[in-house]
C-alpha atoms as a PDB file:
ATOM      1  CA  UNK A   1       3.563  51.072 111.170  1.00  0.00           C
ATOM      2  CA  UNK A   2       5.623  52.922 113.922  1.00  0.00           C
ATOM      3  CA  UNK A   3       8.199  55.457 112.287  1.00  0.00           C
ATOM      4  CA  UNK A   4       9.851  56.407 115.485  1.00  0.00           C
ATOM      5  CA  UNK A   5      13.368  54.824 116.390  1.00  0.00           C
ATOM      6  CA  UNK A   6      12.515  51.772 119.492  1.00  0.00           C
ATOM      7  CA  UNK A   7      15.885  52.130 121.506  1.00  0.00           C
ATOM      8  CA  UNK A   8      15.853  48.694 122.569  1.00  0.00           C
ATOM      9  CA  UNK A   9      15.865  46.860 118.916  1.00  0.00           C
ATOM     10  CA  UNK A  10      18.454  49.253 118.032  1.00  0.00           C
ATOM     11  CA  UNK A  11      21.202  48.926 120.489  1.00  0.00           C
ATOM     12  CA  UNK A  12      24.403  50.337 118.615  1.00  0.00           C
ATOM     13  CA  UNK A  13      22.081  53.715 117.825  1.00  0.00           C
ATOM     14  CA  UNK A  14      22.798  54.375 122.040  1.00  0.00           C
ATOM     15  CA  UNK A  15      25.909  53.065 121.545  1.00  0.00           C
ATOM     16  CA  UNK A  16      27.125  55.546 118.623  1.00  0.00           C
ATOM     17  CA  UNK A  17      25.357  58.133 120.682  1.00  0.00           C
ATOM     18  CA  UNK A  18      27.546  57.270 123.743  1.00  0.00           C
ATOM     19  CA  UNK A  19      31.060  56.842 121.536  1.00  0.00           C
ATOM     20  CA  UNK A  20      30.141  60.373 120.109  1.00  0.00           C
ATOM     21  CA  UNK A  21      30.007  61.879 123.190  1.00  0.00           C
ATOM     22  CA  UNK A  22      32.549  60.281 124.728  1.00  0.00           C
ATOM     23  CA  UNK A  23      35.086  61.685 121.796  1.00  0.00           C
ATOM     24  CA  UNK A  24      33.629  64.437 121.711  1.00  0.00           C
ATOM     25  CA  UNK A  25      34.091  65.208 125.709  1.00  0.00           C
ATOM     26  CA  UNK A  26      37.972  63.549 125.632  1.00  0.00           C
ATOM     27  CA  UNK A  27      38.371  66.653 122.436  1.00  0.00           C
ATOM     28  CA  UNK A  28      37.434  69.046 124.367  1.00  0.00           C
ATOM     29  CA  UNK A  29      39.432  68.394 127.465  1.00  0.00           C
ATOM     30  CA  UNK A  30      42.633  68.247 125.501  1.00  0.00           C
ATOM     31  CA  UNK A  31      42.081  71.412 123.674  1.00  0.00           C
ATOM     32  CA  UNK A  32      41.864  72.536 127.306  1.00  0.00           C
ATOM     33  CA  UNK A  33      44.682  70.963 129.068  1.00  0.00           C
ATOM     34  CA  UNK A  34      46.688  72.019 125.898  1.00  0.00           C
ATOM     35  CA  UNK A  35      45.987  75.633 126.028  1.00  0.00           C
ATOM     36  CA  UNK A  36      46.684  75.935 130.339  1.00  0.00           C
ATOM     37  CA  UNK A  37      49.941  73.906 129.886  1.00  0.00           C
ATOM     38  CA  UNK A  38      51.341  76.320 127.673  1.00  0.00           C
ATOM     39  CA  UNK A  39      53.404  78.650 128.969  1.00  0.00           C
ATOM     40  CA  UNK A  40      51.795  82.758 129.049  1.00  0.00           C
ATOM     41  CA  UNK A  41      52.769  85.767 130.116  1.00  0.00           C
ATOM     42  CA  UNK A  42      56.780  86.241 130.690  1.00  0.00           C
ATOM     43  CA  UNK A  43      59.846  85.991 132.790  1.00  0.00           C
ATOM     44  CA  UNK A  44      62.519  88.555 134.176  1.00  0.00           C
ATOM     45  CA  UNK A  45      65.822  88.174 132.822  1.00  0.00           C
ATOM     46  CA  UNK A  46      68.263  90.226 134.101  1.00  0.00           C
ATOM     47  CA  UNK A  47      72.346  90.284 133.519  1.00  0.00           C
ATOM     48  CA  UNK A  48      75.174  93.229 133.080  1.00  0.00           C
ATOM     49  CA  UNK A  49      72.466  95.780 135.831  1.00  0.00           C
ATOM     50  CA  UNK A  50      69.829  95.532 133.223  1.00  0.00           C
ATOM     51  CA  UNK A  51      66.968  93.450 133.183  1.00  0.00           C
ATOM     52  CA  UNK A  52      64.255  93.190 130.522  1.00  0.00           C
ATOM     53  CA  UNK A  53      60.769  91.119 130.097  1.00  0.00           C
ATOM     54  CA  UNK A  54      60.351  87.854 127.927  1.00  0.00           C
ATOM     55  CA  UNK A  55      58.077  85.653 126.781  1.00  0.00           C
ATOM     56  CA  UNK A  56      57.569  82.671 129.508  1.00  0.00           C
ATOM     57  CA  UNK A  57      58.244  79.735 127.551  1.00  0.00           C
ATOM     58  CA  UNK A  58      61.707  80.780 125.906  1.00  0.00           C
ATOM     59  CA  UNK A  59      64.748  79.031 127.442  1.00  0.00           C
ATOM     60  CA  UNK A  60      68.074  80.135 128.533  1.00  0.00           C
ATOM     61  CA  UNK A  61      70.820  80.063 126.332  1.00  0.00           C
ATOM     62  CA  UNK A  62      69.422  78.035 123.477  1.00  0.00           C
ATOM     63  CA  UNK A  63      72.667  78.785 121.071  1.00  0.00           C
ATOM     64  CA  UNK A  64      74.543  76.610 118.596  1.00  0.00           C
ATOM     65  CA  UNK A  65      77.815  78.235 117.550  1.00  0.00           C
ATOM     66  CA  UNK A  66      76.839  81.338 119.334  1.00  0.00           C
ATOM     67  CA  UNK A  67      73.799  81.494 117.251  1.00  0.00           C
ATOM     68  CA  UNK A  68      70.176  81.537 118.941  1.00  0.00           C
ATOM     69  CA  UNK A  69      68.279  77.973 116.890  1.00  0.00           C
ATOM     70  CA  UNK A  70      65.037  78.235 119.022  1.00  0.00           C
ATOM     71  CA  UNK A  71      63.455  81.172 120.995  1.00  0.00           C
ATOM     72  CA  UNK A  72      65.471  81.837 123.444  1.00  0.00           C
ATOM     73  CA  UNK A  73      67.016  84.838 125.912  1.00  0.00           C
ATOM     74  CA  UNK A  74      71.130  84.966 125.814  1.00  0.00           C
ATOM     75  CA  UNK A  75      72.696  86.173 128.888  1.00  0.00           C
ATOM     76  CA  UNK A  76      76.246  85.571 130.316  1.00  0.00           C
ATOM     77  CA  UNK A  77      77.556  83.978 127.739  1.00  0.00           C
ATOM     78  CA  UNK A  78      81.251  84.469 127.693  1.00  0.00           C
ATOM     79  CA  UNK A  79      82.844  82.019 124.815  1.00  0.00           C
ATOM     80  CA  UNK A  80      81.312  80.668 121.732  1.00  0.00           C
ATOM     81  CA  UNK A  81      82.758  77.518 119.758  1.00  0.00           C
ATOM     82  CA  UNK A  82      84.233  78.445 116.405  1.00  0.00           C
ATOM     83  CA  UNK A  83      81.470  77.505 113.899  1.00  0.00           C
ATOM     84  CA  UNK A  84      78.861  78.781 112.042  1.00  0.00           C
ATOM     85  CA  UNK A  85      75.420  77.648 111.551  1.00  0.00           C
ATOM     86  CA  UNK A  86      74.164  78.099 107.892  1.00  0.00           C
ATOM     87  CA  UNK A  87      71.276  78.988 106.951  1.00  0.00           C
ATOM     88  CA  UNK A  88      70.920  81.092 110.238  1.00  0.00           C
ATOM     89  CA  UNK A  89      67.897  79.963 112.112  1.00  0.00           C
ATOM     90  CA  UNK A  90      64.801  82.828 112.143  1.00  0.00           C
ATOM     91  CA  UNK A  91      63.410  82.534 115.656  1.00  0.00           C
ATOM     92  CA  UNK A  92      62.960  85.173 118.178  1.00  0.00           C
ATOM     93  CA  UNK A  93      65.391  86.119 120.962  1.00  0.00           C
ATOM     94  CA  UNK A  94      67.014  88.498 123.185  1.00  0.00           C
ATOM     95  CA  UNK A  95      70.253  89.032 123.949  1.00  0.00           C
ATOM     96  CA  UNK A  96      71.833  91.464 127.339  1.00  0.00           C
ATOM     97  CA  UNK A  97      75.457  91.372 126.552  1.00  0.00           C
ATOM     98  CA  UNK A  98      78.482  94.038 127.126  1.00  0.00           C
ATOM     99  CA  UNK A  99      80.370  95.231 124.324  1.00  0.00           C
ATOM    100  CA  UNK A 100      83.569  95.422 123.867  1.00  0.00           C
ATOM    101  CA  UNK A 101      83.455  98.517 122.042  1.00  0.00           C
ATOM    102  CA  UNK A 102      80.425 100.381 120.554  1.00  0.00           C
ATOM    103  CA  UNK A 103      82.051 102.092 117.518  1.00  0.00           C
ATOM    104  CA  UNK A 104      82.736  98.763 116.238  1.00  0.00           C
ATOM    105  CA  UNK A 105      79.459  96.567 117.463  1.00  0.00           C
ATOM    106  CA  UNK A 106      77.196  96.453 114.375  1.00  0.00           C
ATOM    107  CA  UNK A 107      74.420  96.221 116.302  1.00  0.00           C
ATOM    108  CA  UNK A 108      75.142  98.912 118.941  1.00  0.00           C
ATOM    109  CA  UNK A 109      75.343 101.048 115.576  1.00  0.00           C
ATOM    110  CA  UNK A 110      71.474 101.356 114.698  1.00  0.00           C
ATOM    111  CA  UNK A 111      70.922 102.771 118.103  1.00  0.00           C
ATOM    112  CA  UNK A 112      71.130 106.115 117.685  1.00  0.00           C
ATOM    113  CA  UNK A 113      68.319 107.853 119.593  1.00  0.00           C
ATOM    114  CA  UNK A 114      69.544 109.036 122.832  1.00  0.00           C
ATOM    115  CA  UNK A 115      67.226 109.179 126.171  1.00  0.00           C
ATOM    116  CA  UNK A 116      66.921 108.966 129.882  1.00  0.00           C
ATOM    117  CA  UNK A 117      65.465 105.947 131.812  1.00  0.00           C
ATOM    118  CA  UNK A 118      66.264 105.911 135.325  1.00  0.00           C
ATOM    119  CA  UNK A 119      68.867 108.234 135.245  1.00  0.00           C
ATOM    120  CA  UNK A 120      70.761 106.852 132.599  1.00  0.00           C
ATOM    121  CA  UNK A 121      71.608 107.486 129.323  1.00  0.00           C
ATOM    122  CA  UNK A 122      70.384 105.200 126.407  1.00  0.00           C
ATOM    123  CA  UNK A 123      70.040 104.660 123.139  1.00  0.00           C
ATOM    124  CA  UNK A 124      67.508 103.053 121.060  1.00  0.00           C
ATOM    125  CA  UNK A 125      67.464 102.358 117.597  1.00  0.00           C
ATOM    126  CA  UNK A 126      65.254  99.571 115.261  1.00  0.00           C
ATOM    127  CA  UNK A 127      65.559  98.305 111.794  1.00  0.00           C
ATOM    128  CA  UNK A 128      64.091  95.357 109.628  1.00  0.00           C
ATOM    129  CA  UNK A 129      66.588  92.357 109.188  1.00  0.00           C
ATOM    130  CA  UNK A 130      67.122  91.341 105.542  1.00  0.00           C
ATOM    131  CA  UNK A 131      65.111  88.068 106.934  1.00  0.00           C
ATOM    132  CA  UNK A 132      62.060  90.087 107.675  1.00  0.00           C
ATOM    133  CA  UNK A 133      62.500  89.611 111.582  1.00  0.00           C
ATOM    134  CA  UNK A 134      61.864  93.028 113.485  1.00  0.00           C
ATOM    135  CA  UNK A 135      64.974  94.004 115.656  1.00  0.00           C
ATOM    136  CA  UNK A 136      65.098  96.547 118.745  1.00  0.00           C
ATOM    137  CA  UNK A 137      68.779  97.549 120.301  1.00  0.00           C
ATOM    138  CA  UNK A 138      68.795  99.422 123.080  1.00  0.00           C
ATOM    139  CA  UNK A 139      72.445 100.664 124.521  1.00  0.00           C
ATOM    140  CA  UNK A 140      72.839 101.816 128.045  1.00  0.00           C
ATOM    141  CA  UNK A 141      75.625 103.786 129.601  1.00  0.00           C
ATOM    142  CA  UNK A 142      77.630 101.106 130.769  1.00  0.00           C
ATOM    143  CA  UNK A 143      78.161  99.463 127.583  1.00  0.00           C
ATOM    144  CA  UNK A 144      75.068  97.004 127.723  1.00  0.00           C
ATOM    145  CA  UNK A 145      74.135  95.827 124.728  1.00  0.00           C
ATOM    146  CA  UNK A 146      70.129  94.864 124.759  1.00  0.00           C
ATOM    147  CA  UNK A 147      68.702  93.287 121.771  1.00  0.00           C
ATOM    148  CA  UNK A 148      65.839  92.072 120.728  1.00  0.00           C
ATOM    149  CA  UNK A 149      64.695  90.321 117.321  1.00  0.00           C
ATOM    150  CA  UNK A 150      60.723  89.028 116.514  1.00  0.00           C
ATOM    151  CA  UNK A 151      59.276  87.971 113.556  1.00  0.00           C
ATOM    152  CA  UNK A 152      56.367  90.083 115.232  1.00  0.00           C
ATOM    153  CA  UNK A 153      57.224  93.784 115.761  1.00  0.00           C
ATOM    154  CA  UNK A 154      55.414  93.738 119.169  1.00  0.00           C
ATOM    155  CA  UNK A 155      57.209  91.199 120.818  1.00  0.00           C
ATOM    156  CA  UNK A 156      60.394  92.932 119.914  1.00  0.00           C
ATOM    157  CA  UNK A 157      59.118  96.709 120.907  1.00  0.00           C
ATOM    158  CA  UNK A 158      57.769  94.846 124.122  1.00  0.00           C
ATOM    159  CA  UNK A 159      61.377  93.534 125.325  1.00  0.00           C
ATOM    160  CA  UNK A 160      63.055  96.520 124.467  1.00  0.00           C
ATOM    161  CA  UNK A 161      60.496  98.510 126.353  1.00  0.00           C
ATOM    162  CA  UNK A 162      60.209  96.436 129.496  1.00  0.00           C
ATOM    163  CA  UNK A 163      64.183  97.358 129.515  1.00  0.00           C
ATOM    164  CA  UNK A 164      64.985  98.319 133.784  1.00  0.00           C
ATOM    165  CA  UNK A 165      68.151  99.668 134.992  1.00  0.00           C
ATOM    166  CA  UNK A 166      69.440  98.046 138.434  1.00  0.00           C
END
């Protein structure tokens, strides 16, 4: 008596085998095409003389009552509807805006340490937002407002620091 396996009684043993590798090849290429479709490395954004690096796949000016609600860069935004979205929405952004006036801009307020970056003054601060997200500000001489918020601390130091003065 033969133990071995005769391939041509046992038809749906190559057929399994063939299924099996067929899913198993169609896996694979998705996980593939999946990772190269998604976006890497980042984009220039520039606005007010300033312009700063962010992640490729966030979108311009993804804001609902002036309030970023996916990752997103703000820039040149000049009114915002009269609303507010509650609970505020924790994603990542960055925002290059002027201000109006820095001894009254909240956020302005946290940068405090002064330096020179192309010939201009700055100011840099960081805290923790009562969320947990990590948030850079950078201020330049001409009233720019830079700022940057990331649930991870590098993505936020990363956008601050890519900060270039036109």
């Amino acid at each position: 008596m033969s133990v071995g396996v005769n391939l041509r009684s046992r038809p749906w043993i190559v057929l399994v085998a063939l299924a099996a590798t067929a899913v198993l090849f169609l896996v694979t290429w998705a996980l593939t095409t999946a990772r190269v479709s998604q976006p890497s490395g980042v984009q220039e954004v520039a606005s007010e003389g300033v312009r700063i690096e962010v992640p490729a796949g966030w979108s311009r000016n993804a804001i609902g009552c002036g309030t970023p609600v996916r990752d997103t860069y703000v820039v040149d935004v000049e009114a915002v509807a009269g609303c507010a979205l509650t609970p505020t929405p924790r994603v990542d952004y960055a925002e290059i805006r002027l201000s109006a006036d820095l001894a009254l801009d909240s956020a302005a307020a946290i940068a405090t340490e002064e330096r020179q970056t192309a010939g201009h003054v700055v100011h840099r601060g960081a805290d923790v937002l009562p969320d947990g997200r990590a948030r850079r500000v950078v201020v330049v001489d001409r009233r720019v407002v830079v700022i940057a918020v990331a649930e991870d601390p590098a993505v936020a130091d990363a956008i601050a620091e890519s900060l270039k003065i036109d």
